[in-house]
C-alpha atoms as a PDB file:
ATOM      1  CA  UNK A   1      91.862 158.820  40.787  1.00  0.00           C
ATOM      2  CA  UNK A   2      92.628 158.406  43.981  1.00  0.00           C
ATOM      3  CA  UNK A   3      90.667 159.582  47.265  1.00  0.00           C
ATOM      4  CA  UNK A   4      92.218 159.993  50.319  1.00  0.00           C
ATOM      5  CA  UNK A   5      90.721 158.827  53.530  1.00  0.00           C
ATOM      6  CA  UNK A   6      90.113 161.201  56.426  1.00  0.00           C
ATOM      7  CA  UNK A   7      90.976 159.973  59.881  1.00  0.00           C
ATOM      8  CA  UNK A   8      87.961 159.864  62.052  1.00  0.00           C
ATOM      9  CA  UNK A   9      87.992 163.044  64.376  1.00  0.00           C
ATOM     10  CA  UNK A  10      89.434 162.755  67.893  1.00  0.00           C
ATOM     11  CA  UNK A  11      85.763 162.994  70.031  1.00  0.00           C
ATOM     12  CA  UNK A  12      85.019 159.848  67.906  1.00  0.00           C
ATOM     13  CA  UNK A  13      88.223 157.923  69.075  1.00  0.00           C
ATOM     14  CA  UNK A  14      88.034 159.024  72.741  1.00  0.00           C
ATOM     15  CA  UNK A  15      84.106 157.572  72.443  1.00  0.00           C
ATOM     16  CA  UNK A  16      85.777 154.118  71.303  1.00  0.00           C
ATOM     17  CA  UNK A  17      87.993 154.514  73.802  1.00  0.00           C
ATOM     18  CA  UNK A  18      85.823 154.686  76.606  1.00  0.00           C
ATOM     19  CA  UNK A  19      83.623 151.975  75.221  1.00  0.00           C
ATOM     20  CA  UNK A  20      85.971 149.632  75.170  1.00  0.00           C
ATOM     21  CA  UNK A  21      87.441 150.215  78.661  1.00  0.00           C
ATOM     22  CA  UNK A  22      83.923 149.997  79.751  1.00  0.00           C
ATOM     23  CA  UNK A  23      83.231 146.878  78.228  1.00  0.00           C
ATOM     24  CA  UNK A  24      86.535 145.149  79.642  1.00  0.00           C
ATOM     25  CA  UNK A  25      85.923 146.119  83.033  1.00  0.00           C
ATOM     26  CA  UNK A  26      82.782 144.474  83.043  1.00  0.00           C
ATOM     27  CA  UNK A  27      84.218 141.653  81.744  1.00  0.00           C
ATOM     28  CA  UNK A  28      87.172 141.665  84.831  1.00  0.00           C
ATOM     29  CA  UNK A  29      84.070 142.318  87.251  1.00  0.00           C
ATOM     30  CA  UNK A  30      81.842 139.010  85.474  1.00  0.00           C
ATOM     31  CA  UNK A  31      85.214 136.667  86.202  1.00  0.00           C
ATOM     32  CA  UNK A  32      85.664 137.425  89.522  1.00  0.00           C
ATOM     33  CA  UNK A  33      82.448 137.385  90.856  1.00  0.00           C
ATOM     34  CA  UNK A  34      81.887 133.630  89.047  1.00  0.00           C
ATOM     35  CA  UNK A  35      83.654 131.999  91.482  1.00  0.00           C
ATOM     36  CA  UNK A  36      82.310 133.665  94.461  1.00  0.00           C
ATOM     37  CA  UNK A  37      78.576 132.491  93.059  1.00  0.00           C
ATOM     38  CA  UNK A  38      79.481 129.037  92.385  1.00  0.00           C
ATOM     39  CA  UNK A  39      81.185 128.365  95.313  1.00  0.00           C
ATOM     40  CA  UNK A  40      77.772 127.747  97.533  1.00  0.00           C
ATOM     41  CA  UNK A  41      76.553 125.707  94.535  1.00  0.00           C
ATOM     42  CA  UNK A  42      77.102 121.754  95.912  1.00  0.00           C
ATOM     43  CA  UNK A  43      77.822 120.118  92.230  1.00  0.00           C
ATOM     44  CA  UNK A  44      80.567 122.877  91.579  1.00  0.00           C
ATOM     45  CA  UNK A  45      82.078 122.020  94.493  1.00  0.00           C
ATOM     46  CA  UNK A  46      81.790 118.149  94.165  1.00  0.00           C
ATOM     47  CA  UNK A  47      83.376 118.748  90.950  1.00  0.00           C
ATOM     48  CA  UNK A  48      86.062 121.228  91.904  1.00  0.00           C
ATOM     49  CA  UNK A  49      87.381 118.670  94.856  1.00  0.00           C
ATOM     50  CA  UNK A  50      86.813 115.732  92.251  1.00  0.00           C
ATOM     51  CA  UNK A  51      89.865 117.690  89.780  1.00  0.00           C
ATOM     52  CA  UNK A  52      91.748 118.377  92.814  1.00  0.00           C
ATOM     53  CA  UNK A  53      91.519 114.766  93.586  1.00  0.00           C
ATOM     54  CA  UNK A  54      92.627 113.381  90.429  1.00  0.00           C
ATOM     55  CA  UNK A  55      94.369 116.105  88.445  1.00  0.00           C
ATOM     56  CA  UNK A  56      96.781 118.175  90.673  1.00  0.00           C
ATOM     57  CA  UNK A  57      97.188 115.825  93.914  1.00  0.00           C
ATOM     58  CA  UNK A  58      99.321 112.852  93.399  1.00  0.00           C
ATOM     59  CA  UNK A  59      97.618 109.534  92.982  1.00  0.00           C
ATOM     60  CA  UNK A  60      97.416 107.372  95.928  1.00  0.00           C
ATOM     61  CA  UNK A  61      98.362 103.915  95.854  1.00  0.00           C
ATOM     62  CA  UNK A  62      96.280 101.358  95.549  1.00  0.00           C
ATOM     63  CA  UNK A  63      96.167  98.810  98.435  1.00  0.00           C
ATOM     64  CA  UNK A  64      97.788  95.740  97.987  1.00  0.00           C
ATOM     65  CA  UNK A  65      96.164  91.935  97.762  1.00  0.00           C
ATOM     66  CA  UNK A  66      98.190  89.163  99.419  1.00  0.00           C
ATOM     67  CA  UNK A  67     100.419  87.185  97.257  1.00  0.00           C
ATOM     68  CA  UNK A  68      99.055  83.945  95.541  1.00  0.00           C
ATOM     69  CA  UNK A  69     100.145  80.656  97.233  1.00  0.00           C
ATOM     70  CA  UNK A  70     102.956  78.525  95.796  1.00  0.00           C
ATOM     71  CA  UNK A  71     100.860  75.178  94.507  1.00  0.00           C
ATOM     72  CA  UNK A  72     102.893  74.585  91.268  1.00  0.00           C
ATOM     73  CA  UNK A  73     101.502  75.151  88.532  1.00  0.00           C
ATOM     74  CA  UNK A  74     102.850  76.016  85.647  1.00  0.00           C
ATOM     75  CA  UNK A  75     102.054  76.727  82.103  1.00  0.00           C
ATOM     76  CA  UNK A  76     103.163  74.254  79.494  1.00  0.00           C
ATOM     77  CA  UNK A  77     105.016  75.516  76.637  1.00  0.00           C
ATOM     78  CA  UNK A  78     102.632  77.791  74.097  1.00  0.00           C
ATOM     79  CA  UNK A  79     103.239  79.337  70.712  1.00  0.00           C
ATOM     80  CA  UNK A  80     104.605  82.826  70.207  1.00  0.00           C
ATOM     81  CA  UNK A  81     102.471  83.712  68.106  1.00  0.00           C
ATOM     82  CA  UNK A  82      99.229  84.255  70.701  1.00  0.00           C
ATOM     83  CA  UNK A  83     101.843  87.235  72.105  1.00  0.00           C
ATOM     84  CA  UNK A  84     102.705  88.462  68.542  1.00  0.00           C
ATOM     85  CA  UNK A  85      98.855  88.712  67.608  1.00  0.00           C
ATOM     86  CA  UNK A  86      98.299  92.052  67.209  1.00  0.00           C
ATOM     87  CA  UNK A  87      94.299  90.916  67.025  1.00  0.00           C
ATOM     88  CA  UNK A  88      94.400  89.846  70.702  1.00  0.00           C
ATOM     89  CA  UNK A  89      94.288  92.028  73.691  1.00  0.00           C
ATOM     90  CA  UNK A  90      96.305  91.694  77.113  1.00  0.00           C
ATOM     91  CA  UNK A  91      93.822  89.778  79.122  1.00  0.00           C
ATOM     92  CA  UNK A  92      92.941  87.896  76.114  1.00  0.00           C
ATOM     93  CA  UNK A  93      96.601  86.529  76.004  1.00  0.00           C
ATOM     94  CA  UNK A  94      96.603  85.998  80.024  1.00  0.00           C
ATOM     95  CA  UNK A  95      92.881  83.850  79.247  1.00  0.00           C
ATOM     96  CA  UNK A  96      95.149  81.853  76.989  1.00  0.00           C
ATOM     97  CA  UNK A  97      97.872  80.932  79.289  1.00  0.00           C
ATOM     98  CA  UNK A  98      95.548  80.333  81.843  1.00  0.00           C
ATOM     99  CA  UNK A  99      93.639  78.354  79.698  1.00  0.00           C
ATOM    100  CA  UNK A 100      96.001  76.134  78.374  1.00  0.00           C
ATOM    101  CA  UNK A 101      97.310  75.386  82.564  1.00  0.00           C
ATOM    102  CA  UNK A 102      94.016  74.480  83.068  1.00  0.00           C
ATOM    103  CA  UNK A 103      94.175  71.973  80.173  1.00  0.00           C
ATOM    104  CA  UNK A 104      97.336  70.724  80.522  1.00  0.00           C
ATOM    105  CA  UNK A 105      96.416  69.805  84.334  1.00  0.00           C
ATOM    106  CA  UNK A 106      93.217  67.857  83.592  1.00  0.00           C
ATOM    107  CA  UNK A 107      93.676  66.172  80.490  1.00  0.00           C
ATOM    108  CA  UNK A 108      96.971  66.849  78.513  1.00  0.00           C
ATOM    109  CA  UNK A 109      95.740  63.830  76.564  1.00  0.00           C
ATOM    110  CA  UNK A 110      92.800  65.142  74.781  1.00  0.00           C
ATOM    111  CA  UNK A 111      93.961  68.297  74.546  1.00  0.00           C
ATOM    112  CA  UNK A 112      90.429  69.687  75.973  1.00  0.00           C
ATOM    113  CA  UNK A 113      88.599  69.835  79.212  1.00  0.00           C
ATOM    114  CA  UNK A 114      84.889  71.061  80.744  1.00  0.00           C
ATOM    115  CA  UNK A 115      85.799  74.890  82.097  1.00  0.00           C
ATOM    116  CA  UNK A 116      82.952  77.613  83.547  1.00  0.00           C
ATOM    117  CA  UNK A 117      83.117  81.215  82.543  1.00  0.00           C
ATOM    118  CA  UNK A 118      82.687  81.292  86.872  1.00  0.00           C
ATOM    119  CA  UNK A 119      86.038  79.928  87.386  1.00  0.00           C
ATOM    120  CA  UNK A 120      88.162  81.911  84.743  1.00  0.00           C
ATOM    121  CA  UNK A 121      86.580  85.133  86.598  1.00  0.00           C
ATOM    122  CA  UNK A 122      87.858  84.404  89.532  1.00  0.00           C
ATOM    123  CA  UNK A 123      91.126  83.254  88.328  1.00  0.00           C
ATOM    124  CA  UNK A 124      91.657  86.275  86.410  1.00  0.00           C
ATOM    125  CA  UNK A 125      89.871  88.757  88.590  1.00  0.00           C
ATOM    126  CA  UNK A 126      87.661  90.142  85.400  1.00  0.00           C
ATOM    127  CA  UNK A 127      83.776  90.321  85.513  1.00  0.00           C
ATOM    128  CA  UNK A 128      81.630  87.740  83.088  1.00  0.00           C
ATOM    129  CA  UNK A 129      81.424  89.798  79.587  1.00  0.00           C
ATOM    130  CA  UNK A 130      84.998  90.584  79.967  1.00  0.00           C
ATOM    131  CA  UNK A 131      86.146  87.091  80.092  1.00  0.00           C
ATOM    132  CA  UNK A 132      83.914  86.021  77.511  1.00  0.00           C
ATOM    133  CA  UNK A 133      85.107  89.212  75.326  1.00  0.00           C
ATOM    134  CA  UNK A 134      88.261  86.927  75.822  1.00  0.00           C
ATOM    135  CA  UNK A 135      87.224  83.880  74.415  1.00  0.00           C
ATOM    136  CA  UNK A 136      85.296  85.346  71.844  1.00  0.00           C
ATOM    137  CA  UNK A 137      88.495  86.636  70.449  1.00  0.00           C
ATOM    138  CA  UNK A 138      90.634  83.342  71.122  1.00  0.00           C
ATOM    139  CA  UNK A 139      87.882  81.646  69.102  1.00  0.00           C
ATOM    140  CA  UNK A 140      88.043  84.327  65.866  1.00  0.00           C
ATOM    141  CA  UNK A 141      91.129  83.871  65.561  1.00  0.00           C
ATOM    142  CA  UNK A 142      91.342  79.990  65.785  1.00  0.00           C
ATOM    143  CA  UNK A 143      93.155  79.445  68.964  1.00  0.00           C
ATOM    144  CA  UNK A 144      90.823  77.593  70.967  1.00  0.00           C
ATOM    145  CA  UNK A 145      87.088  75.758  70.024  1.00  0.00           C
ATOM    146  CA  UNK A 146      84.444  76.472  72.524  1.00  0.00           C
ATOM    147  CA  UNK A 147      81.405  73.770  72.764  1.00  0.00           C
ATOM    148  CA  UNK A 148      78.817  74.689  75.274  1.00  0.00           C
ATOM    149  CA  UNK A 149      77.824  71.304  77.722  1.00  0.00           C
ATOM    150  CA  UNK A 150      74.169  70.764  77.788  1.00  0.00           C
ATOM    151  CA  UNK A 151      72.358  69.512  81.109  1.00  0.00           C
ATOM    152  CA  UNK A 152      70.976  66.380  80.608  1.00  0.00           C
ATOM    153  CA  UNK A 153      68.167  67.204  83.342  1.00  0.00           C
ATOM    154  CA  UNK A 154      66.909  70.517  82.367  1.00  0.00           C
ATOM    155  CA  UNK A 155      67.307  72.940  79.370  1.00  0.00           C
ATOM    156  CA  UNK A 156      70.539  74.552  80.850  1.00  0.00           C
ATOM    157  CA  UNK A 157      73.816  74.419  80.358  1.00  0.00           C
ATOM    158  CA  UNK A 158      76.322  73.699  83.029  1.00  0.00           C
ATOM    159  CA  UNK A 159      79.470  74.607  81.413  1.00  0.00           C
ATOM    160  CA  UNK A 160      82.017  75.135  78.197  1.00  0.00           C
ATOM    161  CA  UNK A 161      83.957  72.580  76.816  1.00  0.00           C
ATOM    162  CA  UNK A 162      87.270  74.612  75.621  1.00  0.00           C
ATOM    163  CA  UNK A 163      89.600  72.809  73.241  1.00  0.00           C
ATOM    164  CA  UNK A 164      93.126  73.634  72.028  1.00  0.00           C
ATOM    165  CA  UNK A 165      93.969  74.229  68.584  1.00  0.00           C
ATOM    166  CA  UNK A 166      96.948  73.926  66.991  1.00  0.00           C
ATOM    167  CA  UNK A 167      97.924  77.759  66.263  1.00  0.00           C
ATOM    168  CA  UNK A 168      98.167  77.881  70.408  1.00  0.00           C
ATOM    169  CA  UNK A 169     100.943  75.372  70.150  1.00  0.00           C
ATOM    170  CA  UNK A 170     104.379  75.014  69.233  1.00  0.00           C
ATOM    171  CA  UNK A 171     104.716  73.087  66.675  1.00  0.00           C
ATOM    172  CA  UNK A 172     107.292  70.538  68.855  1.00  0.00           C
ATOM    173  CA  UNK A 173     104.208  69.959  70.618  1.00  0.00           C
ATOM    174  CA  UNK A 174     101.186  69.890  68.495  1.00  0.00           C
ATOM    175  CA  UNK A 175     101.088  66.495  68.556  1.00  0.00           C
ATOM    176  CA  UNK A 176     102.048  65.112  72.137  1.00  0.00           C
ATOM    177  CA  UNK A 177     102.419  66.790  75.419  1.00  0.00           C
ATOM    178  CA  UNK A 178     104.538  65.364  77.991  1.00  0.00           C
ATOM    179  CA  UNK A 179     103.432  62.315  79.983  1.00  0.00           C
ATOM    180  CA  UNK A 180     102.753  62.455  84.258  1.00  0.00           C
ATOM    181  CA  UNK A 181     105.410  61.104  85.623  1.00  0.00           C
ATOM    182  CA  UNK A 182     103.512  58.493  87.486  1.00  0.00           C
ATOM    183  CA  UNK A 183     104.422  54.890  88.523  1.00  0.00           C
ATOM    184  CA  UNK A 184     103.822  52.398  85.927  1.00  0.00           C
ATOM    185  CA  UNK A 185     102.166  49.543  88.369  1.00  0.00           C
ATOM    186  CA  UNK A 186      99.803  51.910  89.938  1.00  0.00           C
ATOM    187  CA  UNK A 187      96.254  52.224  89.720  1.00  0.00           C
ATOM    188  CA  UNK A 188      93.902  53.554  87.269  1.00  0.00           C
ATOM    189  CA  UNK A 189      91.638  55.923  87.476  1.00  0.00           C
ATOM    190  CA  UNK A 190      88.246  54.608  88.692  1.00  0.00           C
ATOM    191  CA  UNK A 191      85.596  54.565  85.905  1.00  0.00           C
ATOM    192  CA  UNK A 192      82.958  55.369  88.206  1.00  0.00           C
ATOM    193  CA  UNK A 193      82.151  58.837  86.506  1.00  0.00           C
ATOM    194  CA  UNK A 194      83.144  57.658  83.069  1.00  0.00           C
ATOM    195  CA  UNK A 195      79.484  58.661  81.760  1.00  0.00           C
ATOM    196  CA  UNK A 196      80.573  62.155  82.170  1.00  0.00           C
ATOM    197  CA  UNK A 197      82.995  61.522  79.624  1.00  0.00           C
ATOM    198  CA  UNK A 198      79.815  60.570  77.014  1.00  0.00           C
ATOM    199  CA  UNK A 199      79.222  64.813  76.661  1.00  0.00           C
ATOM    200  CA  UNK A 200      76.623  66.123  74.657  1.00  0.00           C
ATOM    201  CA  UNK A 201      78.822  68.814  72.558  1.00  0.00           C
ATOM    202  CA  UNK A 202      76.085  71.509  70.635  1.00  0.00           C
ATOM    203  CA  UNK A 203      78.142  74.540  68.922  1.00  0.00           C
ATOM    204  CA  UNK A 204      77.788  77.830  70.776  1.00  0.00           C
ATOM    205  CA  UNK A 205      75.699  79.275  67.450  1.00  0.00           C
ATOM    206  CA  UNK A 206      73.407  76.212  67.840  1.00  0.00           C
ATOM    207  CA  UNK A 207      73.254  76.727  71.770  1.00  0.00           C
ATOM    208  CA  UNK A 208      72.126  80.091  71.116  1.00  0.00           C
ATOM    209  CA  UNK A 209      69.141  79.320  68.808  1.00  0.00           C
ATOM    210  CA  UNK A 210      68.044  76.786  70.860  1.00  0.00           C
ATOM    211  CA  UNK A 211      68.162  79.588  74.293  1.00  0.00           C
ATOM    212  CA  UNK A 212      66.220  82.237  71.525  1.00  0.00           C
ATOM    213  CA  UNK A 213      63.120  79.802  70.719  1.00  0.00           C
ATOM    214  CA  UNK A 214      61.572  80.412  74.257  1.00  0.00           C
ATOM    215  CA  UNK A 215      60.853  84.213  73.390  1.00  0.00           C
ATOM    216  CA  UNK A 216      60.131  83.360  69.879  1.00  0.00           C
ATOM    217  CA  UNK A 217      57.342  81.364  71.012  1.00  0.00           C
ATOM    218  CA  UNK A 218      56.173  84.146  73.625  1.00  0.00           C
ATOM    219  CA  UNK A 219      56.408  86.615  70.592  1.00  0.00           C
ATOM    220  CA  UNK A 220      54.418  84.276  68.342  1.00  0.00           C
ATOM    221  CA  UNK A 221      51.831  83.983  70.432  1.00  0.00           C
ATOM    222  CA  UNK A 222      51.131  87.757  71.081  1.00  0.00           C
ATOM    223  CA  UNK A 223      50.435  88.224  66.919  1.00  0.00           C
ATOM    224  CA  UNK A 224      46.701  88.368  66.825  1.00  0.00           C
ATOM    225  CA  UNK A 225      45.528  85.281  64.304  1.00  0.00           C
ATOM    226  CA  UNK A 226      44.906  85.748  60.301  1.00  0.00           C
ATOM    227  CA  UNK A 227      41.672  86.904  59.734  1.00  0.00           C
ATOM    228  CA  UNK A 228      38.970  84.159  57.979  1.00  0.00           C
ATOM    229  CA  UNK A 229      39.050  84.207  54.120  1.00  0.00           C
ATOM    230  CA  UNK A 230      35.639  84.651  53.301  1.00  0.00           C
END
């Protein structure tokens, strides 16, 4: 059986009615008064002119550095594969190449040479844990060996000895670089420093044990003793 609904009488609708146009002009009158309230408030504003700044105004450009000198330098020849690495970011890959100049200028022989985290921040205009985010992912993935250089005068350590591995090089080079061209009567080099060339090497896990035992031996002694077996 079915039941048919009344419709609700017409001083019911017009009650609705009015409600509801009530209601939504309160609502108009809410939105544009916000504005006029927040505009004396001083965060509002800071953060009004900060989105016109950014958002809707065109960017400015940035001011530009002078151009680096011409001392030639170059970068020997690397692998492709440090650009094909998906594992490796940008600046890790420009740590690399800057890396291996540095190696292949001060000893293309050994393949490895003393480096400070100092000088790659200046040469690559990054803060410190930026560039050693770099090296820490050079190192995972097995292009270079990092040694830190013990001081043989205090407990510090003035320096990393970076090395590079074979997955950094073609494989037309892996085994030799390129001589200096030099003249064959001249010189050696003086072997006045050549005790700098007797370097402690301690792996960077070992280096940072050794840095830890100082506050384990502060934290040791703040554990009150055992108490006396009776």
């Amino acid at each position: 059986m079915l039941i048919e609904r009344q419709p609700p009488p017409i001083e019911q609708i017009a009650q609705r009615l009015a409600t509801r146009l009530a209601h939504d002009d309160a609502r108009a009158n809410i939105a544009v008064n916000i504005p006029a309230a927040h505009a004396t408030c001083p965060s509002c504003s800071a953060r009004r002119d900060r989105s016109l700044r950014h958002c809707h105004r065109p960017a400015q450009p940035k001011p530009r550095k002078p151009g680096p000198r011409d001392t030639g330098a170059y970068v020997p020849e690397m692998a492709a594969r440090v650009d094909n690495d998906l594992n490796l970011t940008d600046g890790a890959r420009r740590c690399a190449r800057k890396i291996a100049e540095y190696v292949y200028r001060k000893n293309r022989e050994g393949r490895e040479a003393e480096i400070t985290v100092t000088y790659l921040m200046k040469a690559l205009g990054r803060c410190r844990r930026t560039v050693q985010r770099y090296l820490r992912q050079l190192e995972r993935e097995g292009y270079i060996g990092v040694w830190v250089i013990p001081s043989e005068r205090t407990r510090m350590c003035f320096g990393l000895l970076v090395r590079l591995l074979n997955p950094l090089l073609p494989r037309h080079r892996r085994h030799k670089w390129p001589e200096k061209a030099g003249k064959p009567d001249a010189t050696q080099e003086s072997q006045i420093n050549s005790s700098r060339l007797k370097i402690r090497r301690v792996p960077r896990y070992v280096w940072d044990f050794l840095c830890s035992q100082g506050v384990w031996r502060s934290y040791m002694k703040t554990i009150p003793p055992l108490p006396a077996l009776v």
